[in-house]
Protein backbone atom coordinates (compact mmCIF):
# COMPACT_ATOMS: atom_id res chain seq x y z
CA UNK A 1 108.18 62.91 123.25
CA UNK A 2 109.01 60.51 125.96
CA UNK A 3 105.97 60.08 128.14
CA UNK A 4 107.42 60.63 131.57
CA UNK A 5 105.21 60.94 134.70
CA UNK A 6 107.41 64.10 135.55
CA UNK A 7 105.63 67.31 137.10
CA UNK A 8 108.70 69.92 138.36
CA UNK A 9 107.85 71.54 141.63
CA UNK A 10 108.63 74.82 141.63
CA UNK A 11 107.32 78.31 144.25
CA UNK A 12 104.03 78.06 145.77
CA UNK A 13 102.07 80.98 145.24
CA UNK A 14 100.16 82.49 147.67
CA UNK A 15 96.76 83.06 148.00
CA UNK A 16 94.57 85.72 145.68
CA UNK A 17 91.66 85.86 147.41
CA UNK A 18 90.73 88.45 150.00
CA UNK A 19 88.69 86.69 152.71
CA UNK A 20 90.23 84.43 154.83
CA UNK A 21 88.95 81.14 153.58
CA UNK A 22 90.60 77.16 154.18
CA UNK A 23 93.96 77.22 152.13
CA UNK A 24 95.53 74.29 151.62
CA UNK A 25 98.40 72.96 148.97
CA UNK A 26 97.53 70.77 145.81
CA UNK A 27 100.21 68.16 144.54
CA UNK A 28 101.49 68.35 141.26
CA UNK A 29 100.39 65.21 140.49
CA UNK A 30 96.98 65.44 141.60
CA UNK A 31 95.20 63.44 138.80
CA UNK A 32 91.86 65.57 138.84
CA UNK A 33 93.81 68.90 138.18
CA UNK A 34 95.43 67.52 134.99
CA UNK A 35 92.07 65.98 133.87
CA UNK A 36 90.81 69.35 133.86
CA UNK A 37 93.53 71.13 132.39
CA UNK A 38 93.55 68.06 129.79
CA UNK A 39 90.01 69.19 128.90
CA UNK A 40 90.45 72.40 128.67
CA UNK A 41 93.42 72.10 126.34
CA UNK A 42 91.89 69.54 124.14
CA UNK A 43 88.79 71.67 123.76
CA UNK A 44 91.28 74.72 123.02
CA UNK A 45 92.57 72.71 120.25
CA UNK A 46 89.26 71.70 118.87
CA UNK A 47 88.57 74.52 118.08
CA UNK A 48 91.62 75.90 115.81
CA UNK A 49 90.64 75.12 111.86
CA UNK A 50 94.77 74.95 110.89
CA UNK A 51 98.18 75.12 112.30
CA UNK A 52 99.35 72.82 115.01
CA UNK A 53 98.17 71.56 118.71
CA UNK A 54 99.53 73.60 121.82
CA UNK A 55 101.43 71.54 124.33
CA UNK A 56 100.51 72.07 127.97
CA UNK A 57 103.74 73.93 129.36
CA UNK A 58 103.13 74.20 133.29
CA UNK A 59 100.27 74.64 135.53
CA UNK A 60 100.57 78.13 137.50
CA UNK A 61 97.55 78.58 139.41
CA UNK A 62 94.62 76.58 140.76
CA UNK A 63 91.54 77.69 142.69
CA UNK A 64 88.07 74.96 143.47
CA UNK A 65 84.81 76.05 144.87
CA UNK A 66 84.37 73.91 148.18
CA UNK A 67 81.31 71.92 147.18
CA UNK A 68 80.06 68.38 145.81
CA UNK A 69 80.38 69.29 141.96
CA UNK A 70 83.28 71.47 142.53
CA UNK A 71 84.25 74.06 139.84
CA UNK A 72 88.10 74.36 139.16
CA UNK A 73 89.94 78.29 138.32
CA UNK A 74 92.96 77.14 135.69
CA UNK A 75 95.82 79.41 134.80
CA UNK A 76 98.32 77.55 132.53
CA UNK A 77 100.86 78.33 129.78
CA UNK A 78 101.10 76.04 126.41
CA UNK A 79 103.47 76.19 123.49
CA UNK A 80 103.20 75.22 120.43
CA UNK A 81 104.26 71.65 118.90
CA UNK A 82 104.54 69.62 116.02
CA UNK A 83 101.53 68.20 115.76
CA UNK A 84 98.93 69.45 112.95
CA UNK A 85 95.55 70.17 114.21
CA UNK A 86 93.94 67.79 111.54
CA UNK A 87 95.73 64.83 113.03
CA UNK A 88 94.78 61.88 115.12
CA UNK A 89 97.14 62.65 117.72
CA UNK A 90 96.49 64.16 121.18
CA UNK A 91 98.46 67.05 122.33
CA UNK A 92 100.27 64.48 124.55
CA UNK A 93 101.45 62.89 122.00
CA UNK A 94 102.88 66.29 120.50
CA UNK A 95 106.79 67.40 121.22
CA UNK A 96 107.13 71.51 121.46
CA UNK A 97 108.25 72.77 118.54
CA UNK A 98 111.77 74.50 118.04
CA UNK A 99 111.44 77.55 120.23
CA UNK A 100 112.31 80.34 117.73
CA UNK A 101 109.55 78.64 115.94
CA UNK A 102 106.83 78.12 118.35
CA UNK A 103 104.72 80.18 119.34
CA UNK A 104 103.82 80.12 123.20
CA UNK A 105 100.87 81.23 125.15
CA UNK A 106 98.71 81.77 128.64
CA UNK A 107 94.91 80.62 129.03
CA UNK A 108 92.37 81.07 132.06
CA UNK A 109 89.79 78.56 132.01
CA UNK A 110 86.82 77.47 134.31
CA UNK A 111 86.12 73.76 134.20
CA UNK A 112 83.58 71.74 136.19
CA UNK A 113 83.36 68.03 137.42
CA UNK A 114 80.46 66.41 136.88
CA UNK A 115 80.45 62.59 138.12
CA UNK A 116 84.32 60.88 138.91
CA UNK A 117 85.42 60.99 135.22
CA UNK A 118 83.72 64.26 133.54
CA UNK A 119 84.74 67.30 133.34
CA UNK A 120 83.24 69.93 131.23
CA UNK A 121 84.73 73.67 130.45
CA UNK A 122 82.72 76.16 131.03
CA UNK A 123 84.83 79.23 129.97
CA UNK A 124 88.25 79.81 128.81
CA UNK A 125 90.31 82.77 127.50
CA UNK A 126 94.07 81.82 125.81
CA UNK A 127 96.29 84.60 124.87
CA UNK A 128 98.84 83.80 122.18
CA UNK A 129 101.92 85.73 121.22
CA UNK A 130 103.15 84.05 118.15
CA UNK A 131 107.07 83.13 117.24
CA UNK A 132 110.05 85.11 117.70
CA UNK A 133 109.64 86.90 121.27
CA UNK A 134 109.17 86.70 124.85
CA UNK A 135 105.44 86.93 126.01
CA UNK A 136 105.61 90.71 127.48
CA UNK A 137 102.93 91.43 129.75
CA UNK A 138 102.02 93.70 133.15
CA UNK A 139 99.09 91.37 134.16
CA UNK A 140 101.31 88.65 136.05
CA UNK A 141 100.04 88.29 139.41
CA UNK A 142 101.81 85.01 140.12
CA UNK A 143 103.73 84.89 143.37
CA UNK A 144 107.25 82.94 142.33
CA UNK A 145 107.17 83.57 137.92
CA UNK A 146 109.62 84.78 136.10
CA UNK A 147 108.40 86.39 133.57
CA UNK A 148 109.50 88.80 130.45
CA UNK A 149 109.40 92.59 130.92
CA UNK A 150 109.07 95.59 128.15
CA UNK A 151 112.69 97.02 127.78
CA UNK A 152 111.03 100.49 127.84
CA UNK A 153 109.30 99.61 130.92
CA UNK A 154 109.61 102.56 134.08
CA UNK A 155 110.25 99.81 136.63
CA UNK A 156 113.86 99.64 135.19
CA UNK A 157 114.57 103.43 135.91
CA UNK A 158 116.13 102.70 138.98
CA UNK A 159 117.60 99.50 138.39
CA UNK A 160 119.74 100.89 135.50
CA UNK A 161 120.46 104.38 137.28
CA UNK A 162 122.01 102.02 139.87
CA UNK A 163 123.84 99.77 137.31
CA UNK A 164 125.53 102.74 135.25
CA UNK A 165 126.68 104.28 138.05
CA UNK A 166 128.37 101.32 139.74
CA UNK A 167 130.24 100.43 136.73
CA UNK A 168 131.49 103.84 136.67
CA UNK A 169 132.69 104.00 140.18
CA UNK A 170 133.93 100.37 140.33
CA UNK A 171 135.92 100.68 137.17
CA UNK A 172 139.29 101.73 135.89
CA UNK A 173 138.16 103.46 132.65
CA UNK A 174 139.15 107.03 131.91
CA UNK A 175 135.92 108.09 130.76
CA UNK A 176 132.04 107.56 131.96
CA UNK A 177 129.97 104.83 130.34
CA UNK A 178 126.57 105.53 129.46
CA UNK A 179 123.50 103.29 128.74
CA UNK A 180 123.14 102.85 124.94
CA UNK A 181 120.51 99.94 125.17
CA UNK A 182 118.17 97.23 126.77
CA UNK A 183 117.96 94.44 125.07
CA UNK A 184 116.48 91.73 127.05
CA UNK A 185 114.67 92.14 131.11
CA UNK A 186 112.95 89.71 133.57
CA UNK A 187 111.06 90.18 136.50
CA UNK A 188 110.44 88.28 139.22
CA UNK A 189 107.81 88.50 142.07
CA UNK A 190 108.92 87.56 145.88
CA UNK A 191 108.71 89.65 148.83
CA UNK A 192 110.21 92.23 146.87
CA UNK A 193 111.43 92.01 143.31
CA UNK A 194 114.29 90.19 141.58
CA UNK A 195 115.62 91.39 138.19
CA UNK A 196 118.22 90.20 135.54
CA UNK A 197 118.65 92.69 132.70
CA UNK A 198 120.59 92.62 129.01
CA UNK A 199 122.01 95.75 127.99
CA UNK A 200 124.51 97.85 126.43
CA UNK A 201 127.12 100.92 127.27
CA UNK A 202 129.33 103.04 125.72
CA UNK A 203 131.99 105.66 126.14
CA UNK A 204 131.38 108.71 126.37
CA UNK A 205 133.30 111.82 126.14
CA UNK A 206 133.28 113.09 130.03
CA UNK A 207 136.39 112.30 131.72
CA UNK A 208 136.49 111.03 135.30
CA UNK A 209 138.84 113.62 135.72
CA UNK A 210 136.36 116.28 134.61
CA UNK A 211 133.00 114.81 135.35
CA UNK A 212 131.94 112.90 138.69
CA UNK A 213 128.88 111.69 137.17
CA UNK A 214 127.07 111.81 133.91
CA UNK A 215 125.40 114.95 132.39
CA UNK A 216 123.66 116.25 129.76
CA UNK A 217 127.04 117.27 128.24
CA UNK A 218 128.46 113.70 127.86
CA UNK A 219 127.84 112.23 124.37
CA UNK A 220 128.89 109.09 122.89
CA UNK A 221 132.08 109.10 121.53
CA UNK A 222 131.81 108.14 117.50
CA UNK A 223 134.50 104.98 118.09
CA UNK A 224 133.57 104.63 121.93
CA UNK A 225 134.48 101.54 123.60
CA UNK A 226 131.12 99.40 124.16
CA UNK A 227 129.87 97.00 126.90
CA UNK A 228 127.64 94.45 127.51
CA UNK A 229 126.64 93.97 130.41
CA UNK A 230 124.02 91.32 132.66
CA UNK A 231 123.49 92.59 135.74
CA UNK A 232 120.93 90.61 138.26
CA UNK A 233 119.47 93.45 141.47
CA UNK A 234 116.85 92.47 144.42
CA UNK A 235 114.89 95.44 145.19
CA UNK A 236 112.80 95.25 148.56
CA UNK A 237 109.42 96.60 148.94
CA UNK A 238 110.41 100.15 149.78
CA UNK A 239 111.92 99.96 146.08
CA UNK A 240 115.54 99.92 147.40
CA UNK A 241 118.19 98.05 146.00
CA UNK A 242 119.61 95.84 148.65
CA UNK A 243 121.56 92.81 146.70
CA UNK A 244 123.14 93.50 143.38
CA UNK A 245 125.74 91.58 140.94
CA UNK A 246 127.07 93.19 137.56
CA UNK A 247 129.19 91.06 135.15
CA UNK A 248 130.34 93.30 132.01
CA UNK A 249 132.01 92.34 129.06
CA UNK A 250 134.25 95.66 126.98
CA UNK A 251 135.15 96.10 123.25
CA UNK A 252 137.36 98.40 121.75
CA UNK A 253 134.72 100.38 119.60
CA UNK A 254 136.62 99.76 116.14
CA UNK A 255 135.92 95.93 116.95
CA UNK A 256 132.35 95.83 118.15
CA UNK A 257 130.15 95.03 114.65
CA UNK A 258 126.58 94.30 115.30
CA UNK A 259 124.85 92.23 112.67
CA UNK A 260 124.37 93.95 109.32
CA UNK A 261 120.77 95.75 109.20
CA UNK A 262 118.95 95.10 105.93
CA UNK A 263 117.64 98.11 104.95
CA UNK A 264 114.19 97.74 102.77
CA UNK A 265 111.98 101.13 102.68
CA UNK A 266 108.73 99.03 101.52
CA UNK A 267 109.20 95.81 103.79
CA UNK A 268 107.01 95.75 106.48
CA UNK A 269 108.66 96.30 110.42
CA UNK A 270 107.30 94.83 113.92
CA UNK A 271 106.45 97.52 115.89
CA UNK A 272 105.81 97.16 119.82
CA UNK A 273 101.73 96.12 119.89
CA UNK A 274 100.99 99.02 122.89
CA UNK A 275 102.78 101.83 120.70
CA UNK A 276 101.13 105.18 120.57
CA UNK A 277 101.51 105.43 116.57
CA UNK A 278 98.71 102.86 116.33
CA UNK A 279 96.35 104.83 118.38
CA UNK A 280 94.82 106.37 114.93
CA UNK A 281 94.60 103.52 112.70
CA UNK A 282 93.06 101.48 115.57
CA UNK A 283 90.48 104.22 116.29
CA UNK A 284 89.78 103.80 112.27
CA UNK A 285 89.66 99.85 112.37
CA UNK A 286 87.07 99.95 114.88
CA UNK A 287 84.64 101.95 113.46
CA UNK A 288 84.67 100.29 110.01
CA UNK A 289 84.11 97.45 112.17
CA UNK A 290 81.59 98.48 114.04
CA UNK A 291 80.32 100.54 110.55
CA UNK A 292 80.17 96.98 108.59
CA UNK A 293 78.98 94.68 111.68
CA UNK A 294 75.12 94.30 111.84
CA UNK A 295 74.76 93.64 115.48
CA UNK A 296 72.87 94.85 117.76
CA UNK A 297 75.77 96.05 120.10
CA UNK A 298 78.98 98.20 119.24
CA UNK A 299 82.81 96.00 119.22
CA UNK A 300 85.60 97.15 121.40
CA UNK A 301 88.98 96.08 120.79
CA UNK A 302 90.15 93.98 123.62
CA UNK A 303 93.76 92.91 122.76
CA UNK A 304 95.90 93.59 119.65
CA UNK A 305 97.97 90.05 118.95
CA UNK A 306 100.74 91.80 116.51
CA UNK A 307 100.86 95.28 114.36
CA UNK A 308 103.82 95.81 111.71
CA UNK A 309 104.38 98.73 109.36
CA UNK A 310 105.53 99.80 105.99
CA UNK A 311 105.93 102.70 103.97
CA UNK A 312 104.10 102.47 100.74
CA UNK A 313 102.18 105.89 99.21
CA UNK A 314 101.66 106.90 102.38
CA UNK A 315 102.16 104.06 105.43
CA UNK A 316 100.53 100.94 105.72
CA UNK A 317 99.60 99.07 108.85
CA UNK A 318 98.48 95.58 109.32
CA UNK A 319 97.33 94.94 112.56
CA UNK A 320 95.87 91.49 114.31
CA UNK A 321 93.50 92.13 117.28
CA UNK A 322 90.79 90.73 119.14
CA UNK A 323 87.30 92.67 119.24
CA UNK A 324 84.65 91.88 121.88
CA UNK A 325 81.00 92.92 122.14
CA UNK A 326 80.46 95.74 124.35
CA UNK A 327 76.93 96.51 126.65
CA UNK A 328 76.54 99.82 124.65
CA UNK A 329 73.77 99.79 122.08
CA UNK A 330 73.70 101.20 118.45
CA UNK A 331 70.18 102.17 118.94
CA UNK A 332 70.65 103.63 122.52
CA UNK A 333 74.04 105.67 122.68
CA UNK A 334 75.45 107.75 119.30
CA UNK A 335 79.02 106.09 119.39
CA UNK A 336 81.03 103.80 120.85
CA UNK A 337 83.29 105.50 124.07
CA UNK A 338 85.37 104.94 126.78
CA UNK A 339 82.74 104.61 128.57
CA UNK A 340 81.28 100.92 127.26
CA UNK A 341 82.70 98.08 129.12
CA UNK A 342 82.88 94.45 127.73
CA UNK A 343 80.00 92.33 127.74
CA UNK A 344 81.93 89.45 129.26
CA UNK A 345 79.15 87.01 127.56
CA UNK A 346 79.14 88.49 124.54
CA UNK A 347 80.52 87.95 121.12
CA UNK A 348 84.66 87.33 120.15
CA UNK A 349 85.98 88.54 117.02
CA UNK A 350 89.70 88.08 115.51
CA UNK A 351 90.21 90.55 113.47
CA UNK A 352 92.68 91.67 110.31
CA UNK A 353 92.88 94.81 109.79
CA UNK A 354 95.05 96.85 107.03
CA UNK A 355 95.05 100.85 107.40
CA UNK A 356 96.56 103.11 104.92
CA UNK A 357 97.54 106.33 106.38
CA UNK A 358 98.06 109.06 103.36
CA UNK A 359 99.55 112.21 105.92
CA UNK A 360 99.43 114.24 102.21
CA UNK A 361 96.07 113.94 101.14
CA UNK A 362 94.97 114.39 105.51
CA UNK A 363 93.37 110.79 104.44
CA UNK A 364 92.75 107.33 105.93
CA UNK A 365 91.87 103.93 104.27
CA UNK A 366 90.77 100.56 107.04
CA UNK A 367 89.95 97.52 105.59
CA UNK A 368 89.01 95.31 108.24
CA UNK A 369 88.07 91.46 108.05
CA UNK A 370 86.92 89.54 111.51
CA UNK A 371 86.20 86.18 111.87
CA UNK A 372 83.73 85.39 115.20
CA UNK A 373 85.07 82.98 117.79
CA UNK A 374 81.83 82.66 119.18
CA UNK A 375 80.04 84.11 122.58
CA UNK A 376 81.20 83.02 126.04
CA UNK A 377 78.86 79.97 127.40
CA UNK A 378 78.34 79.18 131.12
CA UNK A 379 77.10 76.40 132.81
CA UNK A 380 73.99 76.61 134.97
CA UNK A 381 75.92 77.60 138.72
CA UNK A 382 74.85 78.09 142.08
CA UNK A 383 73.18 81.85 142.38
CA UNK A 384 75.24 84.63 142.80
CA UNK A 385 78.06 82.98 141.43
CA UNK A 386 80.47 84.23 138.26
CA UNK A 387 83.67 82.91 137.39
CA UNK A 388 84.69 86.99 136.31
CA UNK A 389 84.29 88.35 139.74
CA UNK A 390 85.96 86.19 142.21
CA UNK A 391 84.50 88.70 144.76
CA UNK A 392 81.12 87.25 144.55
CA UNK A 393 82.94 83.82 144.97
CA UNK A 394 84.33 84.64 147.93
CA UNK A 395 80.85 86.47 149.24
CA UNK A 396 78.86 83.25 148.39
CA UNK A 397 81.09 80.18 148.68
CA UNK A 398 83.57 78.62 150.96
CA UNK A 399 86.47 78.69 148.53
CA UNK A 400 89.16 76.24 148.75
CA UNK A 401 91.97 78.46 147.15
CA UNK A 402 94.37 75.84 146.79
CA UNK A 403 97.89 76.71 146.29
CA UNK A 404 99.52 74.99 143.47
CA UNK A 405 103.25 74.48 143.34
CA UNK A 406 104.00 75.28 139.83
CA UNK A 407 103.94 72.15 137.79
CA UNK A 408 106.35 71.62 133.86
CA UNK A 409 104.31 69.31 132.10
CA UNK A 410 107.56 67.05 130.93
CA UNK A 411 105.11 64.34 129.45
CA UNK A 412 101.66 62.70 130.34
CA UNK A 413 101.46 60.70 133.69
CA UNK A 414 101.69 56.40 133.35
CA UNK A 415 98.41 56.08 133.94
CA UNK A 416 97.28 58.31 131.36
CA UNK A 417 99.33 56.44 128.72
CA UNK A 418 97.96 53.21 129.60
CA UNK A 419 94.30 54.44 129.49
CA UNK A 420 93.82 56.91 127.44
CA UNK A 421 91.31 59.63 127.92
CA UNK A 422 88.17 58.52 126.45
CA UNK A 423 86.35 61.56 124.53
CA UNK A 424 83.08 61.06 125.99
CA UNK A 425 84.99 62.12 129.61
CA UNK A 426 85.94 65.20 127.71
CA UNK A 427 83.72 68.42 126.62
């Protein structure tokens, strides 16, 4: 990697918290908000046993507490790179990997300065989505990202209503088109919302002639001509479509292949991680869990990482999640419910879990193997104060909610090059 002192500016974002409060703008290059996200990264790192270092990607967000030992709030994304955990390198040293290879994630971390040159991390949560897709999530709250969408998701209702039917009216063909598929959608946040979306058509068998807009009744013809079309739509914040821009590409059906789709009964197939069909074996992985686990407390699954399926004797799942300790007691309540919230101190588990689902015998089989990533630590903080609830920071501290133009790490700064980071400055 060439170390360049390069930070892209990109969108502000605007402020999250709800009190007014002194706001002012942080510089990309603002040496103590890369110390701390340094920190936080490296001690991210430390703590993986195999695989390679994550690269710092871009900064998004940045809040500090207003005070003498000031506390930073870090959002930031990483990718993977090419460096092996076990090696003497620093992440800065790392390039990203290829990016159908790497895999790419967001963390939240809380990271205090203590003197000019220490900084110590306090908490931090990273979510990783490994190789070969788009991070898909509804939890962005960043004023400016662009970010991946579900192609299932509701928000696109409109957006494609509005997209089939002005290819229809704006076009010459004989016959309607209809929506055959979504293949790729991004979202982005502004006054309002900007979209781009991938997706597919086909024709069907109304007739213009016949039909003045698409029914029930219209089917896909066998050898229909297909499109593909990438469409880009501004919708305001009364959900109307105000700006939109279609550019479609059409095949004659006969000449429109996809890629050849390996067919393998008893290989195992990605399936979407929120998908109802893993409601069941879930429900069953947590309870052998919590069945085999001889804390005090009952385990709640907090996120599941990746879930694929197979058919087998019956139907296999494998599923990768994270578990956390929850504030409801074996001894005190029956089972676990709905009703136990996360014990934001408490224990992390990653979790393995393979279910075998036999419909037949009315049977189910978990076998579930966790590995603890320890318990959330804090520092010793002012009272009243808790990095989870930034209400109480707002209620007991002048917050400087600093608003960070978003920052592409494209290489460590000069003066990081020439003197390194020692490890003793580092947590």
């Amino acid at each position: 990697m060439k170390l360049i002192a390069i930070f892209l500016l990109c969108s502000r974002l605007l402020p999250s918290l709800t009190q007014e409060h002194h706001s002012e703008e942080i510089d990309c290059n603002d040496e103590d908000v890369f110390k701390a996200v340094d920190s936080a990264l490296q001690k991210y790192n430390s703590g993986s046993k195999s695989g390679n270092q994550f690269v710092l990607y871009r900064i998004t967000e940045v809040n500090k507490t207003d005070e003498q030992k000031p506390f930073y709030f870090i959002k930031y994304q990483i990718k993977e790179g090419d460096c092996p955990v076990q090696s003497d390198k620093t992440w800065q040293d790392c390039d990203y990997k290829e990016a159908a290879q790497a895999a790419t994630g967001e963390c939240t971390a809380t990271v205090g300065k203590r003197g000019n040159t220490k900084f110590t991390v306090a908490t931090q949560t990273c979510q990783i989505t490994p190789a070969g897709g788009p991070v898909v999530t509804s939890q962005y709250d960043c004023f400016g990202c662009v970010h991946p969408i579900s192609t299932a998701s509701p928000d696109l209702e409109p957006f494609l209503r509005h997209a089939i039917q002005h290819f229809n009216n704006r076009t010459d063909r004989s016959h309607l088109f209809a929506l055959k598929e979504v293949k790729q959608a991004e979202k982005q946040m502004v006054i309002g919302w900007n979209y781009k979306v991938t997706y597919l058509i086909q024709q069907t068998n109304c007739s213009k002639e016949n039909f003045l807009f698409l029914t029930p009744d219209c089917k896909f013809l066998l050898k229909g001509d297909i499109g593909e079309c990438i469409d880009r739509a501004y919708m305001d914040p009364k959900r109307k479509i105000t700006s939109f821009s279609q550019k479609c590409d059409l095949y004659p059906g006969e000449d429109f292949v996809p890629l050849p789709t390996i067919i393998c009964r008893g290989c195992p197939k990605e399936i979407p991680v929120d998908s109802p069909e893993l409601a069941e074996p879930l429900k069953h992985s947590i309870a052998k869990l919590n069945a085999e686990n001889n804390g005090t407390f009952y385990f709640k699954i907090d996120t599941v990482k990746r879930a694929t399926a197979q058919v087998i004797a019956g139907r296999k799942y494998s599923i990768e999640f994270l578990a956390k300790e929850s504030t409801c007691s074996k001894e005190s309540d029956k089972e676990l419910t709905e009703d136990c919230e996360i014990n934001l101190l408490g224990e992390i588990l990653e979790c393995n879990a393979d279910v075998i689902v036999v419909p037949w015998e009315d049977r189910i089989y978990p076998t579930v193997n966790c590995q603890s990533l320890g318990k959330t630590s804090m520092l010793k903080r002012p009272p009243g104060f808790s990095p989870f609830r930034s209400v109480q920071v707002e209620e007991t501290h002048e917050v400087t909610n600093r608003r960070l133009r978003h920052c592409e790490y494209k290489g460590r700064p000069r003066e990081a090059e020439a003197k390194p980071t020692s490890p003793s400055e580092v947590s």
